[in-house]
PDB file of N, CA and C in Angstrom:
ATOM      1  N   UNK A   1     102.544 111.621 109.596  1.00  0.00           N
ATOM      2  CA  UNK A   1     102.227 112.386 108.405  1.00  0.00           C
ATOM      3  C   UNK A   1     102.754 111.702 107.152  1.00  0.00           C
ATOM      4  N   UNK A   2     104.127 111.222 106.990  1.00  0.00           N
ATOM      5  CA  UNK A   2     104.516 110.627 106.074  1.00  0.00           C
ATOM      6  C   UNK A   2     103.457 109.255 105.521  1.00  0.00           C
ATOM      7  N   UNK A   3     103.465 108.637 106.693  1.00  0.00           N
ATOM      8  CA  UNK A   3     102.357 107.588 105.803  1.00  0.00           C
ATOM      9  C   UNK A   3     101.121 107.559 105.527  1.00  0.00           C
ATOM     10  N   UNK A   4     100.517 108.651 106.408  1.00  0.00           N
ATOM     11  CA  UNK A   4      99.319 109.327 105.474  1.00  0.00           C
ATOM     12  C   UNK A   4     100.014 109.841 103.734  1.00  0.00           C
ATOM     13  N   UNK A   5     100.666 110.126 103.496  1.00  0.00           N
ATOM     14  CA  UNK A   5     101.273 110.487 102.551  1.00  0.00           C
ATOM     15  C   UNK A   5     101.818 109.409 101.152  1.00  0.00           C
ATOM     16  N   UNK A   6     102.278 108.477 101.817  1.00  0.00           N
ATOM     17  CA  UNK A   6     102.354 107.616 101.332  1.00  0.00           C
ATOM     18  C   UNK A   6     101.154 106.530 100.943  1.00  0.00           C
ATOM     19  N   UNK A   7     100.526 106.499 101.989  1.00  0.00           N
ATOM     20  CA  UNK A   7      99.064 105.829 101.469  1.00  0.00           C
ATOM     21  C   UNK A   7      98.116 106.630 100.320  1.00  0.00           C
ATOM     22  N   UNK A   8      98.604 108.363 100.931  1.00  0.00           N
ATOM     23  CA  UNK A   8      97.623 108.831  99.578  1.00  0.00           C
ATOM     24  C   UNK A   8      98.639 108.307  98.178  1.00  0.00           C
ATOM     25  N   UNK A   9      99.537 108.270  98.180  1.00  0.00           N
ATOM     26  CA  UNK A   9     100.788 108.360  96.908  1.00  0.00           C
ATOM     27  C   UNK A   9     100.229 106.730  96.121  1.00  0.00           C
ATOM     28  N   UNK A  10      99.939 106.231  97.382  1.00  0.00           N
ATOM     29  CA  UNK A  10      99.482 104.592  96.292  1.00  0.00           C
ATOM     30  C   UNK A  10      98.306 104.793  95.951  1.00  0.00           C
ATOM     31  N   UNK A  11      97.241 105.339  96.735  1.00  0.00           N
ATOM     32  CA  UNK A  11      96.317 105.385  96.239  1.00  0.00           C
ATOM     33  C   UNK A  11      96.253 105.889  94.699  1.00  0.00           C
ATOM     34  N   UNK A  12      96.795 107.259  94.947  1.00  0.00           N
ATOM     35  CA  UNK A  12      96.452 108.009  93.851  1.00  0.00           C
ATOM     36  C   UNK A  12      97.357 107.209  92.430  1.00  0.00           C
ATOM     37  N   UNK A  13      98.054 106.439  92.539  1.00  0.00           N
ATOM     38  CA  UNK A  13      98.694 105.806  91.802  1.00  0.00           C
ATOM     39  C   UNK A  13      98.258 104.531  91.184  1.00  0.00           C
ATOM     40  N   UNK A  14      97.400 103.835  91.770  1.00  0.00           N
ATOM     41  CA  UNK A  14      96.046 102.866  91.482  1.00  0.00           C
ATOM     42  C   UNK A  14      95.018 103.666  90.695  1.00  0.00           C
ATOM     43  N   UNK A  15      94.780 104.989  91.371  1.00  0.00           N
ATOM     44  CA  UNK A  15      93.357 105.491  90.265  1.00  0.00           C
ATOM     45  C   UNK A  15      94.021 105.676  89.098  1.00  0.00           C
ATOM     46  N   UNK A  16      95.280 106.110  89.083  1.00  0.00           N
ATOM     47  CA  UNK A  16      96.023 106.719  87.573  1.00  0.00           C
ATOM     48  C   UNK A  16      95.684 105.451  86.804  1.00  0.00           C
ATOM     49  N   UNK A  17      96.399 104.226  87.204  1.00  0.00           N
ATOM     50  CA  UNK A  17      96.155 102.975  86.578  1.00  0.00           C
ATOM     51  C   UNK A  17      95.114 102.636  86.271  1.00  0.00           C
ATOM     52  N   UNK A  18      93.774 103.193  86.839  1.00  0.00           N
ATOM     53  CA  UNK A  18      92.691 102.303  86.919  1.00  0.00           C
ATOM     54  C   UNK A  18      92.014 103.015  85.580  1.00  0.00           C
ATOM     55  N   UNK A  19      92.560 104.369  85.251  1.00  0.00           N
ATOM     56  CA  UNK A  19      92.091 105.285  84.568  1.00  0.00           C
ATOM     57  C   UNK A  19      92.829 104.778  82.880  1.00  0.00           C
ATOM     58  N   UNK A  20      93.981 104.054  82.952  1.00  0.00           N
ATOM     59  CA  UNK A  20      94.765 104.158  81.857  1.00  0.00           C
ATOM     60  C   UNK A  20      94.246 102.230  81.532  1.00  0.00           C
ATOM     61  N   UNK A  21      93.955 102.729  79.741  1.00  0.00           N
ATOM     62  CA  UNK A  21      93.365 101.781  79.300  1.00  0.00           C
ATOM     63  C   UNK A  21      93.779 100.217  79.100  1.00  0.00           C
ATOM     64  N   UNK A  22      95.326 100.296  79.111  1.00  0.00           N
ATOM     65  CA  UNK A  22      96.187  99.322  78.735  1.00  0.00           C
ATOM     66  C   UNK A  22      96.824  98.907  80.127  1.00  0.00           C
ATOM     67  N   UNK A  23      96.797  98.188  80.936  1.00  0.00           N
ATOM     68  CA  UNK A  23      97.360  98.299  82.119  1.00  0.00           C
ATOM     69  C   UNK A  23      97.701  96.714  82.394  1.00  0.00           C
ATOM     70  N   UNK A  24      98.856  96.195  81.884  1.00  0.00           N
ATOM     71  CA  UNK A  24      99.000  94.761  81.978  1.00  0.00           C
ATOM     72  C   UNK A  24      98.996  94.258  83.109  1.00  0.00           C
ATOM     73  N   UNK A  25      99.102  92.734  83.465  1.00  0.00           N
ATOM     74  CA  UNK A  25      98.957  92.268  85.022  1.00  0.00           C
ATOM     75  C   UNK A  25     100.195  92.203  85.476  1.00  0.00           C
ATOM     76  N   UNK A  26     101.369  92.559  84.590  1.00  0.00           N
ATOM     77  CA  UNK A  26     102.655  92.590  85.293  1.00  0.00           C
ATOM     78  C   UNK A  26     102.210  93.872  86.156  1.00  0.00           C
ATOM     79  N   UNK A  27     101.870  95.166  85.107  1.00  0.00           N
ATOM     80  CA  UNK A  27     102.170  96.120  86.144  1.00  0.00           C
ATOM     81  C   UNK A  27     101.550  96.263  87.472  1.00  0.00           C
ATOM     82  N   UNK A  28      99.958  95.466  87.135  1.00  0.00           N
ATOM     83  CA  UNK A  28      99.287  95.559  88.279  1.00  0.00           C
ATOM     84  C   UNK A  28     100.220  94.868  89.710  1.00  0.00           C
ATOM     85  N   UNK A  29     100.320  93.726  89.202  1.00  0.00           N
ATOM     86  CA  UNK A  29     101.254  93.085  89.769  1.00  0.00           C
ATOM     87  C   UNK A  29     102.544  93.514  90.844  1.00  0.00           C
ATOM     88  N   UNK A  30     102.821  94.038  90.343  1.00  0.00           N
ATOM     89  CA  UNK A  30     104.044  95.120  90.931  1.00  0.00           C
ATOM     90  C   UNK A  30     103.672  96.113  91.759  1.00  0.00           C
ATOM     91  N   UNK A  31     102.346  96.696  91.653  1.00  0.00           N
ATOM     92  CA  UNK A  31     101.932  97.505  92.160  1.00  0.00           C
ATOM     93  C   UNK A  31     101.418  96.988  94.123  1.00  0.00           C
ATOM     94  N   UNK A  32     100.532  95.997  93.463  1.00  0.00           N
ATOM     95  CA  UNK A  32      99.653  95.342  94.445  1.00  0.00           C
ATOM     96  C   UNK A  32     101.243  95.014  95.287  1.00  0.00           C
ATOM     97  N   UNK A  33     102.552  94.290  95.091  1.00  0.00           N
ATOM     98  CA  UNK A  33     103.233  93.969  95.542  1.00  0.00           C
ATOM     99  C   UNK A  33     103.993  95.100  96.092  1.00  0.00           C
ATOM    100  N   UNK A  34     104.248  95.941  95.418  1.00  0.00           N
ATOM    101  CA  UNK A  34     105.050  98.019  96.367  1.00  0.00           C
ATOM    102  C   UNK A  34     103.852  98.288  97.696  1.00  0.00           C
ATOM    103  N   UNK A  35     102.712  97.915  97.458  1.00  0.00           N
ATOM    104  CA  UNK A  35     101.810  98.166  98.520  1.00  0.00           C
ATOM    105  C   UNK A  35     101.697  97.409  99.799  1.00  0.00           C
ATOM    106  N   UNK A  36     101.769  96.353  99.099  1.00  0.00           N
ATOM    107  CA  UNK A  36     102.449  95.492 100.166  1.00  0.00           C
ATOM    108  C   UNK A  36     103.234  95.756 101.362  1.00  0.00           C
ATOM    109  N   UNK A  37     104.606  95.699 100.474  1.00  0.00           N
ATOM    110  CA  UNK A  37     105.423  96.388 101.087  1.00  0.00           C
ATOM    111  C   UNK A  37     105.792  97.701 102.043  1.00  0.00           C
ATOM    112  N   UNK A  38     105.099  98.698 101.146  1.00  0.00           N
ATOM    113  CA  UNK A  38     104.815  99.503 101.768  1.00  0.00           C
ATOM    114  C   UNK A  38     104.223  99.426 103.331  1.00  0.00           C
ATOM    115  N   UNK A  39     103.030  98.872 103.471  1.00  0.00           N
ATOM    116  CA  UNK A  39     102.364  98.836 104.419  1.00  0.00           C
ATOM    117  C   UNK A  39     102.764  98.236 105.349  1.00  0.00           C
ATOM    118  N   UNK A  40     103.527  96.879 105.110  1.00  0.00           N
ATOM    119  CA  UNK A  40     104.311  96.494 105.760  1.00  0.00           C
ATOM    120  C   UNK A  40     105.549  97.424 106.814  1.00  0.00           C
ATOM    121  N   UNK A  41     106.085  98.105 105.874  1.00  0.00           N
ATOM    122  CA  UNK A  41     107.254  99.310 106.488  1.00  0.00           C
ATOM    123  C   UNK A  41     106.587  99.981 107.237  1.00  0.00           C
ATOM    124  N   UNK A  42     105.121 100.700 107.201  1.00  0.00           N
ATOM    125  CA  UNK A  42     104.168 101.739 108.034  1.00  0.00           C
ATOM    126  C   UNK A  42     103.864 100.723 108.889  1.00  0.00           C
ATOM    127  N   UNK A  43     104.072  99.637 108.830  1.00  0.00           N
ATOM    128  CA  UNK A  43     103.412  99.109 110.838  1.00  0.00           C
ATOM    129  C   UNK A  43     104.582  99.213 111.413  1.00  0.00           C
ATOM    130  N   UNK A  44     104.379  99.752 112.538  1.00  0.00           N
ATOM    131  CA  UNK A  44     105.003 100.231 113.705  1.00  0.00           C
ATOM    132  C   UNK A  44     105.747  98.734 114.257  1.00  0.00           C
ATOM    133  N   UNK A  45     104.631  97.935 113.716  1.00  0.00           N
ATOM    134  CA  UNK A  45     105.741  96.660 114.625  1.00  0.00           C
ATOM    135  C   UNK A  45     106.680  95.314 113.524  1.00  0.00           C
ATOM    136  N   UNK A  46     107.119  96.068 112.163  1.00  0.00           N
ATOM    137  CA  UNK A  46     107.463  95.557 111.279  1.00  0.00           C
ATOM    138  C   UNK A  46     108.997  95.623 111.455  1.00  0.00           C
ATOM    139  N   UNK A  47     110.005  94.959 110.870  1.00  0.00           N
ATOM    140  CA  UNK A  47     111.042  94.900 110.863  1.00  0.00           C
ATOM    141  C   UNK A  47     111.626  95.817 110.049  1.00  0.00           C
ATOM    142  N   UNK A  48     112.725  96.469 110.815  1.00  0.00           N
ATOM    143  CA  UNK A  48     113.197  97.735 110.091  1.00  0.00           C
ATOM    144  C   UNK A  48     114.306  97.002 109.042  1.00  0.00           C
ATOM    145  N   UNK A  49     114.851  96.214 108.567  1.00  0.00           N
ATOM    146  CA  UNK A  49     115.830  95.167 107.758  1.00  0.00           C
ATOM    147  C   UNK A  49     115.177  96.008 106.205  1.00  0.00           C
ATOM    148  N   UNK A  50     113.827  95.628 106.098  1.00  0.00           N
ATOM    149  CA  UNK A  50     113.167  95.521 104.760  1.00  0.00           C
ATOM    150  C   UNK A  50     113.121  96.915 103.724  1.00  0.00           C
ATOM    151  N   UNK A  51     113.896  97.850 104.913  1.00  0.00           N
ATOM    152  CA  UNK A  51     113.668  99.269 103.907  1.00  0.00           C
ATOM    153  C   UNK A  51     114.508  99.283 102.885  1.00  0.00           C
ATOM    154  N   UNK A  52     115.487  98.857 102.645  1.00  0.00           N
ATOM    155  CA  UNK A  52     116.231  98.532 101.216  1.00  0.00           C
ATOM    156  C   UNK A  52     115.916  98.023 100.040  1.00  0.00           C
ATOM    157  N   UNK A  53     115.272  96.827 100.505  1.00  0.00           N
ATOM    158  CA  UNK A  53     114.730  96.214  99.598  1.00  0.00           C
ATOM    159  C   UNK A  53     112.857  96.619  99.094  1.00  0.00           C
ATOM    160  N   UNK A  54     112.442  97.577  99.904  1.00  0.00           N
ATOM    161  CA  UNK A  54     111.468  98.230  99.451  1.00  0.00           C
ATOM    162  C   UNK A  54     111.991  99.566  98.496  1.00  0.00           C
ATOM    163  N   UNK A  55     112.809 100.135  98.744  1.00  0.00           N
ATOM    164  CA  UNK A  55     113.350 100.939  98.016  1.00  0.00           C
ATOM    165  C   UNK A  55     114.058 100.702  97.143  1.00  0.00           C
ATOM    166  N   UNK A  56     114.493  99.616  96.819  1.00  0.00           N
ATOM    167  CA  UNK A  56     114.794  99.020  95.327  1.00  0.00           C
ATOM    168  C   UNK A  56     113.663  98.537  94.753  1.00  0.00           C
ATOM    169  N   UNK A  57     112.311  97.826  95.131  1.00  0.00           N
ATOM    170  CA  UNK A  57     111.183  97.299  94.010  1.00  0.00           C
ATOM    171  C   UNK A  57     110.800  98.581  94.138  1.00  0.00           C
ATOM    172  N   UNK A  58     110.704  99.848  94.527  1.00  0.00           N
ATOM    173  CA  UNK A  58     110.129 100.997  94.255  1.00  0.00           C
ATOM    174  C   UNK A  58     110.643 101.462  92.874  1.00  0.00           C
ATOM    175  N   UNK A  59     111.648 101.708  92.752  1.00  0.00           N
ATOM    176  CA  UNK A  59     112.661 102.016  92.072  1.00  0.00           C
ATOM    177  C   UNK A  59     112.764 101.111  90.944  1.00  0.00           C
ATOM    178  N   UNK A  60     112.504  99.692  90.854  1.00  0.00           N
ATOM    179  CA  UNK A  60     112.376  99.250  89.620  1.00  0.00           C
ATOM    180  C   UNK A  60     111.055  99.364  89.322  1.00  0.00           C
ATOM    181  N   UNK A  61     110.220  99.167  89.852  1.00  0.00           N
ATOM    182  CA  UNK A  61     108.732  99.715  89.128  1.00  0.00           C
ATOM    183  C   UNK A  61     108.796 101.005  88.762  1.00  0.00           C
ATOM    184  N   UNK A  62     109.787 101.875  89.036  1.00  0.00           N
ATOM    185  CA  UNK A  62     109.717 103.143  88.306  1.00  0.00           C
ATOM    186  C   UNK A  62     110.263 103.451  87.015  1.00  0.00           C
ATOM    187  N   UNK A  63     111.405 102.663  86.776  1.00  0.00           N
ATOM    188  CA  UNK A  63     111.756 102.238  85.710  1.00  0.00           C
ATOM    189  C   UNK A  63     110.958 101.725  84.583  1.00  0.00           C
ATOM    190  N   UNK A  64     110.436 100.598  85.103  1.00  0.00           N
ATOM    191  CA  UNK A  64     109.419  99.819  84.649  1.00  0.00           C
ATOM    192  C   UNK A  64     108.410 101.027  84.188  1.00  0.00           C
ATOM    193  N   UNK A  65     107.556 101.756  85.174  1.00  0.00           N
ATOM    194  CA  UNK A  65     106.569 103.254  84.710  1.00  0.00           C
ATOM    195  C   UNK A  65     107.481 104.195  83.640  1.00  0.00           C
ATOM    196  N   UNK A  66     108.193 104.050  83.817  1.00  0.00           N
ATOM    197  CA  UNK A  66     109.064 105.858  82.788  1.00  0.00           C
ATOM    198  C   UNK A  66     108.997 104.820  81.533  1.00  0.00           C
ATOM    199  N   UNK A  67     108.836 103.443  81.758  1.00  0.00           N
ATOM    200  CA  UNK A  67     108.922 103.257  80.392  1.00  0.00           C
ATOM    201  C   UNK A  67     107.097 102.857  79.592  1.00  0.00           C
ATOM    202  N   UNK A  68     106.734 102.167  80.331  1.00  0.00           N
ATOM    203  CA  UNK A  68     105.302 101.579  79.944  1.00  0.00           C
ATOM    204  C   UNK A  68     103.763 102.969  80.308  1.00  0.00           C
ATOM    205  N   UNK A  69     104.460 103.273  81.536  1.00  0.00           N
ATOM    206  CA  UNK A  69     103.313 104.605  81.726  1.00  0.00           C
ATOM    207  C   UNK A  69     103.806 105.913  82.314  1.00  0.00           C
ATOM    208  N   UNK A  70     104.228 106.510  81.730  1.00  0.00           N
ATOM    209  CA  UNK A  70     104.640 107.622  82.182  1.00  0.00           C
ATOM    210  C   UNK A  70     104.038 108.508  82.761  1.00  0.00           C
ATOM    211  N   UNK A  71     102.963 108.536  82.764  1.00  0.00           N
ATOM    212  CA  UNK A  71     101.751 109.558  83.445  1.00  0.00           C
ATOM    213  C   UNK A  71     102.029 109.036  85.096  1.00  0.00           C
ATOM    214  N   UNK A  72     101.862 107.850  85.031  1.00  0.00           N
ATOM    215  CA  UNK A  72     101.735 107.397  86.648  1.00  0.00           C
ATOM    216  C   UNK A  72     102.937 107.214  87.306  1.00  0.00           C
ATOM    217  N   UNK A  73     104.217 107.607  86.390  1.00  0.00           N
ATOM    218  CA  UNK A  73     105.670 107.332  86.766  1.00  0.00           C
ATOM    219  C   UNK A  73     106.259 108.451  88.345  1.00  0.00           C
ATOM    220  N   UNK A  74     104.985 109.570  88.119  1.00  0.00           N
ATOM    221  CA  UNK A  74     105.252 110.554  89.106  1.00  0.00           C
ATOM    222  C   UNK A  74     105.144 110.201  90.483  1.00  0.00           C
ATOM    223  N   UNK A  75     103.990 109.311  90.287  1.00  0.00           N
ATOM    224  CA  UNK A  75     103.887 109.032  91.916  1.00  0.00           C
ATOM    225  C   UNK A  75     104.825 107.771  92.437  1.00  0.00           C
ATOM    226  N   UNK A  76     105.178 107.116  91.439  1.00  0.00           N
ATOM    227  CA  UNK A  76     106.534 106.464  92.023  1.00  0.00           C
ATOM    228  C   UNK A  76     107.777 107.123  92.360  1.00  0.00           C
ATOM    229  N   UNK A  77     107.904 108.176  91.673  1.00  0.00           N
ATOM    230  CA  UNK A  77     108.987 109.212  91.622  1.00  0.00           C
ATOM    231  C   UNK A  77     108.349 109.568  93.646  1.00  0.00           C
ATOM    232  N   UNK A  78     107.498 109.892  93.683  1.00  0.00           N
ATOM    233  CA  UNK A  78     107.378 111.126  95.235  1.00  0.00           C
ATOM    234  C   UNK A  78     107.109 109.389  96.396  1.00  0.00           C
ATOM    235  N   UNK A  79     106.797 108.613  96.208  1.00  0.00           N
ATOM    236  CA  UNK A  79     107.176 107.634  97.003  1.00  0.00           C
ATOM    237  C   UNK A  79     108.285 107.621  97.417  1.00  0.00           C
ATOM    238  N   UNK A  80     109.160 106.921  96.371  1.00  0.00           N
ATOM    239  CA  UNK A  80     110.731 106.938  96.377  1.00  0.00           C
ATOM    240  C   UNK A  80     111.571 107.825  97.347  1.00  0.00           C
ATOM    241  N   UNK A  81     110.751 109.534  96.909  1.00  0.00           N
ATOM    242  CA  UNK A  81     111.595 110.454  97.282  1.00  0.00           C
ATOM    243  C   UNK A  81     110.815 110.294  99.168  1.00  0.00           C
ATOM    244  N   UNK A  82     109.757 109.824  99.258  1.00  0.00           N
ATOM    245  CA  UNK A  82     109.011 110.308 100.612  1.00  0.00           C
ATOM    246  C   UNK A  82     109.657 109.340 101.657  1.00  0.00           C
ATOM    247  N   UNK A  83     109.691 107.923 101.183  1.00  0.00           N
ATOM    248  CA  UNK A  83     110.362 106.789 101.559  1.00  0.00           C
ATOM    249  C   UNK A  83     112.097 106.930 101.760  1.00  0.00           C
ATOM    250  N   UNK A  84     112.674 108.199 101.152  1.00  0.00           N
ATOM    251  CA  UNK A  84     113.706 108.202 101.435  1.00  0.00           C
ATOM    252  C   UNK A  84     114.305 109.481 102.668  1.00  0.00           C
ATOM    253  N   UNK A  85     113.192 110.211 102.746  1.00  0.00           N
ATOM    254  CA  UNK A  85     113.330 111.205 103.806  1.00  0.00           C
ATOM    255  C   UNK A  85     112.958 110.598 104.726  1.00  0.00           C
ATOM    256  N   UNK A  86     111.749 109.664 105.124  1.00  0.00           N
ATOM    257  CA  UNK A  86     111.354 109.146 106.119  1.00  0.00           C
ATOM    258  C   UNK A  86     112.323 108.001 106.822  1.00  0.00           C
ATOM    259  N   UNK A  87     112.671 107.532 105.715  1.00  0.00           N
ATOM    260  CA  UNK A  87     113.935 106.576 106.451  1.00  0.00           C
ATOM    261  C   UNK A  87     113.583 105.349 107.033  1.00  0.00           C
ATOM    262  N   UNK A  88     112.394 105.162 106.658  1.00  0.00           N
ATOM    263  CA  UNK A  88     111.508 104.119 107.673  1.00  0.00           C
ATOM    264  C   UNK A  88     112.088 102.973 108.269  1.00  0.00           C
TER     265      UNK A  88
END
């Protein structure tokens, strides 16, 4: 359930972007790269080492959002928080 959850959380976090007019290639950038990651952590046969360091580029791209887009800062916010109950 969680990474159904999490896959919707990026998704819906790409349309926000895709929707907002100004959207530099850093941020894209960052994004395409949390997804990455992400997906990486949801395969079952991935190394459990990497959840730290996914939860820190989460966390600075959120930073990064509260400051450049705040609209889309939410769904980094419920990643963060989903990624941290799950424990992956």
């Amino acid at each position: 359930m969680s990474d159904k959850k999490l896959r919707k959380l990026l998704t819906d976090l790409q349309e926000t972007l895709e929707k907002t007019d100004k959207v530099d290639p850093e941020t894209l950038e960052m994004v395409r790269e949390l997804d990455e990651d992400i997906n990486r952590l949801i395969d079952p046969e991935s190394p459990e080492n990497e959840y730290d360091t996914v939860i820190e580029r989460a966390q600075s791209v959120e930073t990064h959002f509260a400051i450049n887009h705040p609209r889309a800062e939410r769904f980094l916010r419920e990643i963060i928080d989903t990624l941290s109950r799950v424990g992956i």
